[in-house]
N, C-alpha and C. Protein backbone atom coordinates (compact mmCIF):
# COMPACT_ATOMS: atom_id res chain seq x y z
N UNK A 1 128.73 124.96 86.44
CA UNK A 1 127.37 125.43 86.51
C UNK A 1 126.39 124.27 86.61
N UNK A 2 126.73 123.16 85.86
CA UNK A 2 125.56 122.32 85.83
C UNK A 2 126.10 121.49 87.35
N UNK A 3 126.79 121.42 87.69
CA UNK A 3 126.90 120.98 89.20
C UNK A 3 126.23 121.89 89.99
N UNK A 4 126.09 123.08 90.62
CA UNK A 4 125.49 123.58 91.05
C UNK A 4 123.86 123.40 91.03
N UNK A 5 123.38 123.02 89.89
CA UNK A 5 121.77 123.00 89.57
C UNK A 5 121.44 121.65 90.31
N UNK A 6 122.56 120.74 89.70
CA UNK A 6 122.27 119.80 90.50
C UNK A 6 122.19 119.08 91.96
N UNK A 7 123.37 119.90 92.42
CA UNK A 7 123.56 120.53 94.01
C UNK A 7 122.44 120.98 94.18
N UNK A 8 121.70 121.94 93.83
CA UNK A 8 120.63 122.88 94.09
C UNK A 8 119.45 121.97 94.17
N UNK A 9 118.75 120.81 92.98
CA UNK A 9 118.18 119.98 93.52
C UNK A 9 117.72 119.18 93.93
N UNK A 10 119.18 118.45 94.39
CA UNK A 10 119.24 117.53 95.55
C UNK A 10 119.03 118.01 97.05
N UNK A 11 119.49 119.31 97.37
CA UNK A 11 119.20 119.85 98.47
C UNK A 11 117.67 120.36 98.96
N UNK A 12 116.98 120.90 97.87
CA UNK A 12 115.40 121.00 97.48
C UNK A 12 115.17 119.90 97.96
N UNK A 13 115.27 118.64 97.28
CA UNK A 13 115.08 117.16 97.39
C UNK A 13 114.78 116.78 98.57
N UNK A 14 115.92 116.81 99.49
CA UNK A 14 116.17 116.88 100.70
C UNK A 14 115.49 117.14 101.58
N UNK A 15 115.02 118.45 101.30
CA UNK A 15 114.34 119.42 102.20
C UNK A 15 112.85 119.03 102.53
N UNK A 16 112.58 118.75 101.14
CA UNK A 16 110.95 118.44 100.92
C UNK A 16 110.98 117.63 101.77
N UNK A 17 111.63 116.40 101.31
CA UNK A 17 111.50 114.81 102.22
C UNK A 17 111.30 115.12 103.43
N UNK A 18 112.37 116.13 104.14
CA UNK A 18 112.60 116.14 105.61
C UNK A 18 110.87 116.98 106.08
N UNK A 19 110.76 117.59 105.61
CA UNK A 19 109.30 118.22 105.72
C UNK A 19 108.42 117.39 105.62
N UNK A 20 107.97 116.62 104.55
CA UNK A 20 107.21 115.94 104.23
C UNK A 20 106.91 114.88 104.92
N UNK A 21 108.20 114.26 105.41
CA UNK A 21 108.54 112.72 106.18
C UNK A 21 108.06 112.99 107.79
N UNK A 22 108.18 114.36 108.28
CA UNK A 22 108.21 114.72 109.51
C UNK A 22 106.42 114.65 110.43
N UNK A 23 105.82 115.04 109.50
CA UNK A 23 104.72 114.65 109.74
C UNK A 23 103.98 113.28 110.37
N UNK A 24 104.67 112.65 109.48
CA UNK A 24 104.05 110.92 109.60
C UNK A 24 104.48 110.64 110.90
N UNK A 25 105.81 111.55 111.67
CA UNK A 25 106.31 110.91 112.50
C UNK A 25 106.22 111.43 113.57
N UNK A 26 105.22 112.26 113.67
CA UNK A 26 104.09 113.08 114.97
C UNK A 26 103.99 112.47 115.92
N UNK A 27 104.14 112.70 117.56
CA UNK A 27 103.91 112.20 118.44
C UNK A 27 102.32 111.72 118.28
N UNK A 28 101.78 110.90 118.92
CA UNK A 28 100.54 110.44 119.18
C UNK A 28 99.81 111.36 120.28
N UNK A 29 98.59 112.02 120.04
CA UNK A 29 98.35 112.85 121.14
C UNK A 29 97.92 112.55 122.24
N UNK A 30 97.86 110.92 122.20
CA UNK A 30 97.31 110.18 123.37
C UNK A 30 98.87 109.88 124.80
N UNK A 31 99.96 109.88 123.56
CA UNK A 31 101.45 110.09 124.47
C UNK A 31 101.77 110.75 125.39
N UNK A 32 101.74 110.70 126.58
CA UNK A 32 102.54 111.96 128.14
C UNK A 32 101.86 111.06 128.92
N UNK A 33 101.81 111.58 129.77
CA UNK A 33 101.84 111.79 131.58
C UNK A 33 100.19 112.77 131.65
N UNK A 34 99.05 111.76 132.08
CA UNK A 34 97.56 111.86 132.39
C UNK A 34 97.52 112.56 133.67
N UNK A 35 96.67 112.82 134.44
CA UNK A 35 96.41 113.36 135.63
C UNK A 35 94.75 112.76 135.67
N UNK A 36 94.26 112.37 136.53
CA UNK A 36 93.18 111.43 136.40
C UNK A 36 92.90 111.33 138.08
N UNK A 37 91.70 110.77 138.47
CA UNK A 37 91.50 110.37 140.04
C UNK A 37 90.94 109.08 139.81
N UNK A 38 91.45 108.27 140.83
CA UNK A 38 91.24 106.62 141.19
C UNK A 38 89.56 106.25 141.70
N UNK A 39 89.37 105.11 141.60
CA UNK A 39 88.12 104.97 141.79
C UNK A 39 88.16 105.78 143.18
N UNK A 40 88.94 105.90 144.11
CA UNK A 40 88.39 106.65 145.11
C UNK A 40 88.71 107.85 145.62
N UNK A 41 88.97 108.81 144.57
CA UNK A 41 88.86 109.67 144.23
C UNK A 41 90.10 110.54 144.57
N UNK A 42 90.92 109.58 144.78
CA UNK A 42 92.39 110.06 145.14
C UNK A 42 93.23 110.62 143.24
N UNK A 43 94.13 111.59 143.63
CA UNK A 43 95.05 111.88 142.43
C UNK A 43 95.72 110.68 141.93
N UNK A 44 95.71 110.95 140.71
CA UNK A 44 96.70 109.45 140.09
C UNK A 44 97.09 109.64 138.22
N UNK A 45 98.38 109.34 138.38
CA UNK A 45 98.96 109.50 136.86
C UNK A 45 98.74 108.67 136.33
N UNK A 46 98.97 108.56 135.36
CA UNK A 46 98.79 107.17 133.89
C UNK A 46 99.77 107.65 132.66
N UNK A 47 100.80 107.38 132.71
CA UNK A 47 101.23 107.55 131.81
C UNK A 47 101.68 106.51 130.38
N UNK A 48 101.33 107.03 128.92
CA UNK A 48 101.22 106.43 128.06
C UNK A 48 102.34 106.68 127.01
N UNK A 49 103.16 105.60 126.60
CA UNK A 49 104.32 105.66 126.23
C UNK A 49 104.18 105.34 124.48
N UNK A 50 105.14 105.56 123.96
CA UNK A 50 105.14 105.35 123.01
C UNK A 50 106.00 103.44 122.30
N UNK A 51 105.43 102.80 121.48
CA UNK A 51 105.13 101.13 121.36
C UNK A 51 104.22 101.25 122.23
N UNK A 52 103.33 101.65 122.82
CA UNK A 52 101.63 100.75 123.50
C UNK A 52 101.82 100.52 124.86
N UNK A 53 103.21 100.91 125.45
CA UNK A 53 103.45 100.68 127.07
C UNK A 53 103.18 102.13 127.67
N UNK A 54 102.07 101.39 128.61
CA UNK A 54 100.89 102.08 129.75
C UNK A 54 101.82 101.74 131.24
N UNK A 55 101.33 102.61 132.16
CA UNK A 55 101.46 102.87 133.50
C UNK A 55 101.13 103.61 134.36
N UNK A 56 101.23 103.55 135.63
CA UNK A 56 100.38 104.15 136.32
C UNK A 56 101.13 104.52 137.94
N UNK A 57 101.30 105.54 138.43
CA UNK A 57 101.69 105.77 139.88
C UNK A 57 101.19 105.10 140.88
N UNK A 58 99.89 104.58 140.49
CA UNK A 58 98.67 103.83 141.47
C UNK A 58 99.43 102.21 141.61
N UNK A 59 99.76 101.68 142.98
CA UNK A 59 99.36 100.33 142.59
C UNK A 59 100.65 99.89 141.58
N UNK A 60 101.82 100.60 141.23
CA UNK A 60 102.46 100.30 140.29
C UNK A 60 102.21 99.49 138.95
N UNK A 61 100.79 100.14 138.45
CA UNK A 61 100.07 99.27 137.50
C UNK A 61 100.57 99.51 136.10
N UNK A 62 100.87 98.50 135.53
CA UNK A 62 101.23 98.55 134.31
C UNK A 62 100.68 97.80 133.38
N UNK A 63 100.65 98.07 131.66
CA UNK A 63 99.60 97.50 130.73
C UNK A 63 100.04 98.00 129.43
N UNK A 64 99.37 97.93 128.59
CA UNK A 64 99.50 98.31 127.56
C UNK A 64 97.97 99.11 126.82
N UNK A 65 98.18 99.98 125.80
CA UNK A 65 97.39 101.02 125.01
C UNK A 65 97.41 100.72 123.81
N UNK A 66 96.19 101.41 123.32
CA UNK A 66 96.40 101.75 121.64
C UNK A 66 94.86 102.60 121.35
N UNK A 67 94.99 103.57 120.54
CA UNK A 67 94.36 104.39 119.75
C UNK A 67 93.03 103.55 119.66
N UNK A 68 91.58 104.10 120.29
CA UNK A 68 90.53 103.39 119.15
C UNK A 68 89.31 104.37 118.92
N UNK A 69 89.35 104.72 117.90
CA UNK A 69 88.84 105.94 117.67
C UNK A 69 88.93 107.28 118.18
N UNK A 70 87.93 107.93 118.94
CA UNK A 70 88.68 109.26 119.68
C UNK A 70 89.34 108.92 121.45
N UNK A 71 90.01 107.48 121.66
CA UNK A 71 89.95 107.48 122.42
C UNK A 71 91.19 106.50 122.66
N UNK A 72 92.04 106.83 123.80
CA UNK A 72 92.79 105.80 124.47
C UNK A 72 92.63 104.65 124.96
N UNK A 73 92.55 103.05 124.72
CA UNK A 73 91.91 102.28 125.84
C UNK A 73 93.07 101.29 126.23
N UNK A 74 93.63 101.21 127.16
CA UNK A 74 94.19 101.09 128.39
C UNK A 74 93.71 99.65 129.16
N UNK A 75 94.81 98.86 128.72
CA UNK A 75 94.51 97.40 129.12
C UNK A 75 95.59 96.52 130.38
N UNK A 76 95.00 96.85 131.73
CA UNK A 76 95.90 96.48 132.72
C UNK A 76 96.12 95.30 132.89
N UNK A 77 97.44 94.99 133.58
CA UNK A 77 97.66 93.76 134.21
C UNK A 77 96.62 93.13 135.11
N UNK A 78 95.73 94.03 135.42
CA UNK A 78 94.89 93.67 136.90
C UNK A 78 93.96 93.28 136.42
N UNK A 79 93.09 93.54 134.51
CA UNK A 79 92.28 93.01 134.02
C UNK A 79 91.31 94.24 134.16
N UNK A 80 91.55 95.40 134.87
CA UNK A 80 91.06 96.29 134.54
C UNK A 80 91.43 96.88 132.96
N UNK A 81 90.55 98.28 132.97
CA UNK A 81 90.62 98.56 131.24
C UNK A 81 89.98 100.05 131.57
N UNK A 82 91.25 101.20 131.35
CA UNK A 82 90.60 102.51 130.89
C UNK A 82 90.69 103.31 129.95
N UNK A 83 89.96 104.21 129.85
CA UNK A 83 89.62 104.50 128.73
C UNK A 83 89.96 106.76 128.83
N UNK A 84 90.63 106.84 127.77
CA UNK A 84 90.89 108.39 128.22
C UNK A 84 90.23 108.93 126.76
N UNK A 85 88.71 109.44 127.03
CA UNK A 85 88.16 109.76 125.47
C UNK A 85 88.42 111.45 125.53
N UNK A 86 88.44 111.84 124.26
CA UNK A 86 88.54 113.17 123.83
C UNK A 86 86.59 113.32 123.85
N UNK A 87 86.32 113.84 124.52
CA UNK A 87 84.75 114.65 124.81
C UNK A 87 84.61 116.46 125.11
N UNK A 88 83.39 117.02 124.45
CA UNK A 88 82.92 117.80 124.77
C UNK A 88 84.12 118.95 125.05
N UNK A 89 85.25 119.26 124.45
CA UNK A 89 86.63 119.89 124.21
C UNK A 89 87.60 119.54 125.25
N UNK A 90 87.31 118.82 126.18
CA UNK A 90 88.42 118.30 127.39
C UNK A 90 88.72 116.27 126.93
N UNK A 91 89.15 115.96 127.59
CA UNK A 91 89.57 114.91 128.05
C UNK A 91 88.50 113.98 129.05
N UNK A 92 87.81 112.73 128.96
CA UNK A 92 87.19 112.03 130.19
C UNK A 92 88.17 110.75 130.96
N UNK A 93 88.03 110.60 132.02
CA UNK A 93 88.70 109.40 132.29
C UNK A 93 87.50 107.96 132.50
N UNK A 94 87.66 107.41 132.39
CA UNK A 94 86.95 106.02 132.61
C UNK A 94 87.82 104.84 132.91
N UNK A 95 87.11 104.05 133.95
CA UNK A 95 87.60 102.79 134.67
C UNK A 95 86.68 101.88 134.40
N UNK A 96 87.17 100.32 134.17
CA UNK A 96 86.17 99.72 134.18
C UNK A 96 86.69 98.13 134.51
N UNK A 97 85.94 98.05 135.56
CA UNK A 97 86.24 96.68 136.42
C UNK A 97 86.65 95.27 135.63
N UNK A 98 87.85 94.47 136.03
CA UNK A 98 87.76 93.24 135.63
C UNK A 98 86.93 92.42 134.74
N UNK A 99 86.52 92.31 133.40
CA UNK A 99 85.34 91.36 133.27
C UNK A 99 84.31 92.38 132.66
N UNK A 100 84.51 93.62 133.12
CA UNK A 100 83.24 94.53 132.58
C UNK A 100 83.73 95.50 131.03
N UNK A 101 82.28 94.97 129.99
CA UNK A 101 83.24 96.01 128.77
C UNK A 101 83.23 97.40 129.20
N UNK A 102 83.91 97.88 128.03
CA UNK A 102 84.33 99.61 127.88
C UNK A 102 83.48 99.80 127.76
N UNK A 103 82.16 99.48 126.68
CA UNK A 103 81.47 100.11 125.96
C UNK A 103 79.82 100.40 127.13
N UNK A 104 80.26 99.82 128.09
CA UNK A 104 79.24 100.01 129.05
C UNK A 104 79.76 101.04 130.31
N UNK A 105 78.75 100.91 131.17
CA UNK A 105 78.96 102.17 132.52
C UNK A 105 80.08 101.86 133.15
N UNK A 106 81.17 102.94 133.44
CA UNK A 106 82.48 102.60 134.12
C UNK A 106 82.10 102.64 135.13
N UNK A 107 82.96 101.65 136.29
CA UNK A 107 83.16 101.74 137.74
C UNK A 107 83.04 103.03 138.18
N UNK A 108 84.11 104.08 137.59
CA UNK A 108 84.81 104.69 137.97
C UNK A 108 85.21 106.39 136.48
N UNK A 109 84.71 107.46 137.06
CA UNK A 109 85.04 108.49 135.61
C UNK A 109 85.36 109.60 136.57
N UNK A 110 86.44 110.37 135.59
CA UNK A 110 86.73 111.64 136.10
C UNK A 110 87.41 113.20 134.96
N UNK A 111 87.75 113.95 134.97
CA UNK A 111 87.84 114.59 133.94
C UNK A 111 89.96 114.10 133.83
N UNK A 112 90.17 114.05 132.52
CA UNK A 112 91.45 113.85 132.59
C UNK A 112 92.33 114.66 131.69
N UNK A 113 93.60 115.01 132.65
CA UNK A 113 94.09 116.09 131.76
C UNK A 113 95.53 115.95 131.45
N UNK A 114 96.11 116.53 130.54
CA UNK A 114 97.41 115.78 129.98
C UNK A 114 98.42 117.08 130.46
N UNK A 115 99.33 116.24 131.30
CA UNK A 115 100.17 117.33 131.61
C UNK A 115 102.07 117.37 131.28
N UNK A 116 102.12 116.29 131.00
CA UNK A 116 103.63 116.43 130.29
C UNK A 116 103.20 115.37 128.76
């Protein structure tokens, strides 16, 4: 009998953890495959991986990401830098030229939507 209780909660034990632990280990909602248009207004993916590796169908552009506040920002090889903010209940895209900050007018914006 007293094996059983104790069987009983270690398996409780268990359970919690696995519940509890599972959380922390949530995809990032900034993670998939973007749908976005290029500065010239052509279709174009971006996809954002999980460790901070960025890419792109365009240009075979590749870079790296990370979380900054409500927003993705997206740091290319090319010295470009975009930005995928959570706005107004959708998604925005933003581009922004070589040399030019985020925090100013992008080259380049479009609505962006997450599809895988």
């Amino acid at each position: 009998m007293k094996f059983n209780k104790i069987g009983m909660a270690a398996v409780a034990s268990a359970v919690w953890l696995a519940m509890s632990g599972s959380a922390s280990f949530a995809a990032d909602p900034y993670e998939g495959v973007w749908k976005v248009q290029d500065s010239s207004g052509k279709p174009m993916e971006i996809t954002l991986s999980s460790g901070g590796k960025a890419s792109a169908n365009e240009h075979r552009m590749s870079g790296t990401w990370k979380e900054e506040g409500n927003a993705a920002v997206i740091s290319w090889s090319t010295g470009w830098t975009t930005k995928i903010e959570k706005q107004d209940g959708g998604y925005k895209h933003s581009a922004y030229r070589k040399g030019q900050p985020p925090s100013g007018t992008p080259n380049n914006s479009s609505d962006a939507e997450k599809v895988k």
